[in-house]
Protein backbone atom coordinates (compact mmCIF):
# COMPACT_ATOMS: atom_id res chain seq x y z
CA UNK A 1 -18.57 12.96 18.17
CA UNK A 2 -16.98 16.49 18.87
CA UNK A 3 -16.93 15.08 22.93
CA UNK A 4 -14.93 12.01 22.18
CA UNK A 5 -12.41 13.63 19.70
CA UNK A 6 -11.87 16.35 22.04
CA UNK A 7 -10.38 14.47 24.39
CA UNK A 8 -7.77 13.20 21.40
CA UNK A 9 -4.57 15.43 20.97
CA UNK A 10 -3.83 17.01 18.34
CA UNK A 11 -7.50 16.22 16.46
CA UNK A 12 -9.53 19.00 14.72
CA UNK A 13 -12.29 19.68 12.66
CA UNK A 14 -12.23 21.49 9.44
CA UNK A 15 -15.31 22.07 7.71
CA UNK A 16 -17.14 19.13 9.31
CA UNK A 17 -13.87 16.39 8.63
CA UNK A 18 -11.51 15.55 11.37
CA UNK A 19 -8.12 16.20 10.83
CA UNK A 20 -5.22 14.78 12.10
CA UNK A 21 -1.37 15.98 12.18
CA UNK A 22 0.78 14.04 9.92
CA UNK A 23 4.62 13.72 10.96
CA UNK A 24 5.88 17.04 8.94
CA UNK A 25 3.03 19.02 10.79
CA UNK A 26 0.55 19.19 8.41
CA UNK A 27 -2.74 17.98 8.35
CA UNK A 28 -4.39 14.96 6.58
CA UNK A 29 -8.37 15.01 6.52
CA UNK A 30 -9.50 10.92 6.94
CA UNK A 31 -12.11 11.60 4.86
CA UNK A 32 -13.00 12.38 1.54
CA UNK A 33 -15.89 14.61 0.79
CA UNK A 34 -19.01 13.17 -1.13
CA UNK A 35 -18.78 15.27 -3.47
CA UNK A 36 -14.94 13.91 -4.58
CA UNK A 37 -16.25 10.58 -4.25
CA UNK A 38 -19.76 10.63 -6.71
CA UNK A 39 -17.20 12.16 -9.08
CA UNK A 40 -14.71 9.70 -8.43
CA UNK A 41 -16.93 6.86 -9.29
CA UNK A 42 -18.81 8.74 -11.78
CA UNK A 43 -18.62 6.20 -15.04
CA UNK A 44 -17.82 9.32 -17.37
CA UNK A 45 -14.73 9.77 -15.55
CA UNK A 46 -12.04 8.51 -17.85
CA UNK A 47 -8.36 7.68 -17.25
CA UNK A 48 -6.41 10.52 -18.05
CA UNK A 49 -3.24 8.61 -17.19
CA UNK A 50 -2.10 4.83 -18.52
CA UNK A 51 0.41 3.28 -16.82
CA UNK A 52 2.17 0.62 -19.52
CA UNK A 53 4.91 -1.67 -19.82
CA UNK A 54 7.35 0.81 -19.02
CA UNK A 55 6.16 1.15 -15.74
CA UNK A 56 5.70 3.81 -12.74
CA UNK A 57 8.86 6.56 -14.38
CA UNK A 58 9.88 9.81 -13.08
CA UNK A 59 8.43 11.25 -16.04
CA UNK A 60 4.57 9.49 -15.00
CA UNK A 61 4.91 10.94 -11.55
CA UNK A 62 5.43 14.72 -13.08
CA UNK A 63 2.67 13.70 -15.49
CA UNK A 64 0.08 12.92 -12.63
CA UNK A 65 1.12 16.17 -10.12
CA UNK A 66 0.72 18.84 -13.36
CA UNK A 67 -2.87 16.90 -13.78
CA UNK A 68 -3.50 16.88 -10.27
CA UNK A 69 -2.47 20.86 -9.66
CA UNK A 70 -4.84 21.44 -12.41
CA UNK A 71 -7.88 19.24 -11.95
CA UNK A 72 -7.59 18.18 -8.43
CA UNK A 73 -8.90 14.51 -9.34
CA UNK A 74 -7.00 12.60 -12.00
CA UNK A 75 -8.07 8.52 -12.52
CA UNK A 76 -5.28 6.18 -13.17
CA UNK A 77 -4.95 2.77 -15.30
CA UNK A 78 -2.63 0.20 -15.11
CA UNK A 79 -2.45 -1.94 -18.22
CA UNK A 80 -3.49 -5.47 -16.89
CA UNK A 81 -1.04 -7.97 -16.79
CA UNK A 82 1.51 -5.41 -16.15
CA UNK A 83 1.45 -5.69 -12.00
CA UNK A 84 0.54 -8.76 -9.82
CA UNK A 85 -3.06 -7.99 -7.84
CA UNK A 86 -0.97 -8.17 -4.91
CA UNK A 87 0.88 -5.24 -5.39
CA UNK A 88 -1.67 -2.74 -6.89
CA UNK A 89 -2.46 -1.57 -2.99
CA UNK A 90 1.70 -0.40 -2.52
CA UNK A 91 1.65 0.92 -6.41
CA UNK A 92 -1.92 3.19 -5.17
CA UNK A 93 -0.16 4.13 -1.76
CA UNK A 94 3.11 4.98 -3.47
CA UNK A 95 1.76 7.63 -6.52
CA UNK A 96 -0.76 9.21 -3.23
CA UNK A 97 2.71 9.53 -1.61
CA UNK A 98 4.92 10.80 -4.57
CA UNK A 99 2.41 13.45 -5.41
CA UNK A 100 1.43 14.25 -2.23
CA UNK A 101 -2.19 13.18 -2.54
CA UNK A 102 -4.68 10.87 -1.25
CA UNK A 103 -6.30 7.74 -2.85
CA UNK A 104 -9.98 8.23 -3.23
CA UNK A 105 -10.74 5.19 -4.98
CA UNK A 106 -8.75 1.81 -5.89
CA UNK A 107 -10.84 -1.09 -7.56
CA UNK A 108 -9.07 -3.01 -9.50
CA UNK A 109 -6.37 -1.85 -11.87
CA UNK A 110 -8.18 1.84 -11.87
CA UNK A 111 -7.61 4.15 -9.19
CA UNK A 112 -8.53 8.09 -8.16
CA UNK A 113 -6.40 10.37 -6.30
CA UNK A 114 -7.41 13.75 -4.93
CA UNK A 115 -5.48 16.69 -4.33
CA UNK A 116 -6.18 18.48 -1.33
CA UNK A 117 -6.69 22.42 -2.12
C-alpha cells in the first residue's frame, strides 16, 4: 500500500491513515478510526442534538461545534417528516462542513460527526 501511495503527490500517512491535502492546506484523514466508529454505532449513544421544525439555525450550528470541541463525537436527529430522504445526504455534508468535521455515520434521519483532534 505504502508503494502505490508513494507514487501519489501530496499523500501521507499519519498514524496508519492516509491523508490527503484539502484546498486550504490542511489535511483530511479518509478514514475514520474503529474506535470512532464502534462508538458511533454503539446503541447507547443518544442524540444529543434534535433538529425540529425550525430547522438547521445559526444558533444549531454553534450548538453542535461547543458539543463537538468538547466531546469530539456528537449524534444528530432530524425530526422525521421534517426533510425529504433526498436531501438528508446535503443536510449531513453541510453541518460536517459548517463545523468543520467529518460524517462518521448517516443512516437514516440519525447521523455522527467526528471532530478531528
Amino acid at each position: 500500500m505504502v508503494s502505490a501511495l508513494s507514487r501519489v503527490q501530496n499523500v501521507e500517512l499519519f498514524d496508519g491513515l492516509v491523508v490527503v491535502p484539502n484546498i486550504i492546506g490542511g489535511g483530511k484523514i479518509r478514514e475514520i478510526p474503529d474506535s470512532i466508529k464502534r462508538q458511533a454505532m454503539d446503541r447507547d449513544f443518544q442524540p444529543s442534538v434534535r433538529i425540529g421544525k425550525t430547522g438547521i439555525t445559526p444558533n444549531i450550528i454553534e450548538e453542535i461545534s461547543a458539543q463537538l470541541k468538547k466531546r469530539k463525537l456528537v449524534k444528530i436527529k432530524l425530526n422525521k417528516g421534517i426533510y425529504e430522504r433526498d436531501s438528508r445526504k446535503r443536510i449531513w455534508d453541510y453541518l460536517a462542513e459548517e463545523t468543520s468535521s467529518m460524517i462518521v455515520l448517516a443512516r437514516g434521519n440519525v447521523g455522527v460527526l467526528w471532530l478531528q483532534s
